[in-house]
PDB file of N, CA and C in Angstrom:
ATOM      1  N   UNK A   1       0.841  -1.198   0.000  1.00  0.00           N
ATOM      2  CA  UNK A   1       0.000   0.000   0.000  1.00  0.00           C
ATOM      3  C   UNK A   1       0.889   1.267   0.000  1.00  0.00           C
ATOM      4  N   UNK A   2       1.812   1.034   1.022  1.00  0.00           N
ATOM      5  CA  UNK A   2       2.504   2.873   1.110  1.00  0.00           C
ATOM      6  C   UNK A   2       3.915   2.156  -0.340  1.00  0.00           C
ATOM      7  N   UNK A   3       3.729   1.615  -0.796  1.00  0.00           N
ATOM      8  CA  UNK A   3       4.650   1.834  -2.231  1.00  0.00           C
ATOM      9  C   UNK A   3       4.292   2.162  -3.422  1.00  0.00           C
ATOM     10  N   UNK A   4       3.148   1.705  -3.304  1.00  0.00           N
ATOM     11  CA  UNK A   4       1.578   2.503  -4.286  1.00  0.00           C
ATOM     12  C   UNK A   4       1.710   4.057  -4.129  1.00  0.00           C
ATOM     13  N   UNK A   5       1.339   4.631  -3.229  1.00  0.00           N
ATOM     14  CA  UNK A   5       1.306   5.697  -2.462  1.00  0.00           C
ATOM     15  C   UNK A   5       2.896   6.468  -3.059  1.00  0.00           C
ATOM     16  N   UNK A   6       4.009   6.174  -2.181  1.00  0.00           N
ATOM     17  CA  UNK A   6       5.142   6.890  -2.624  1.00  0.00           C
ATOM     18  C   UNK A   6       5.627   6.666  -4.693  1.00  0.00           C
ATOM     19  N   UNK A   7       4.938   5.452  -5.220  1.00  0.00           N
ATOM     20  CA  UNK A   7       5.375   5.379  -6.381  1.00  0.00           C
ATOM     21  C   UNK A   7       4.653   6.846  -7.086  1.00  0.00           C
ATOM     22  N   UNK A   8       3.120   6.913  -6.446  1.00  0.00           N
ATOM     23  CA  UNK A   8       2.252   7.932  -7.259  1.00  0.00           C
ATOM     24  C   UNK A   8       2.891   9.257  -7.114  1.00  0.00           C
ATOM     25  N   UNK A   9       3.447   9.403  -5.632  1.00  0.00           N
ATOM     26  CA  UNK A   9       3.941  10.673  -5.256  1.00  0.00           C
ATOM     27  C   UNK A   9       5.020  11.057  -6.299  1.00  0.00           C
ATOM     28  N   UNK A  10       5.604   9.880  -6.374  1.00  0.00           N
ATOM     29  CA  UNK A  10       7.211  10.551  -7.153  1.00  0.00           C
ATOM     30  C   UNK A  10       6.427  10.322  -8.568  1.00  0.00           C
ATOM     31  N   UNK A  11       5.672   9.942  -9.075  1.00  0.00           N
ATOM     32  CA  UNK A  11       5.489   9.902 -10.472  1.00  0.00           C
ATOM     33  C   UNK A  11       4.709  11.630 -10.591  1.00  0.00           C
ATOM     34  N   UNK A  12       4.159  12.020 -10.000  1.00  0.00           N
ATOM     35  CA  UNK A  12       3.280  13.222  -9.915  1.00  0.00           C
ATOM     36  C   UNK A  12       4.795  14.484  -9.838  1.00  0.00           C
ATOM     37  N   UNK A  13       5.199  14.278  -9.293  1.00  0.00           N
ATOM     38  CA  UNK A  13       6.670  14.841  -8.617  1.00  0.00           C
ATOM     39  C   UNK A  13       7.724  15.093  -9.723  1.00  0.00           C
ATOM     40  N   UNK A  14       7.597  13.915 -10.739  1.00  0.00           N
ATOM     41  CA  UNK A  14       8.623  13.964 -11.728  1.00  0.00           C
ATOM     42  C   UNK A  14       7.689  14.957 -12.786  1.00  0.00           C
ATOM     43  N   UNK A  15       6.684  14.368 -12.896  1.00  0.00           N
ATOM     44  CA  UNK A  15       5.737  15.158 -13.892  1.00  0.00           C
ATOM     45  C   UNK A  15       5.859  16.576 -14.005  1.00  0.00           C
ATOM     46  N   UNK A  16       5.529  17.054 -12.880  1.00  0.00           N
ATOM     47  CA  UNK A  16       5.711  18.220 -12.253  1.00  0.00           C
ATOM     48  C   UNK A  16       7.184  18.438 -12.619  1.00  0.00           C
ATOM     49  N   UNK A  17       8.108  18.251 -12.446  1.00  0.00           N
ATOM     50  CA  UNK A  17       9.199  18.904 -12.203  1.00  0.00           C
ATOM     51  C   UNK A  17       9.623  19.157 -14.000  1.00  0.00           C
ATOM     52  N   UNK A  18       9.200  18.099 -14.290  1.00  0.00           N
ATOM     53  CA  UNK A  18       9.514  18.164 -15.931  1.00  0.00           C
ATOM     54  C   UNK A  18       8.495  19.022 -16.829  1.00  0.00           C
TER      55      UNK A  18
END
């Protein structure tokens, strides 16, 4: 569950940053 969670974070995170 919280690797679900941190995978979405950093995928949202990269998105964002790019």
């Amino acid at each position: 569950m919280w690797n679900y969670i941190l995978k979405r974070e950093f995928l949202l995170n990269f998105i964002k940053y790019i």
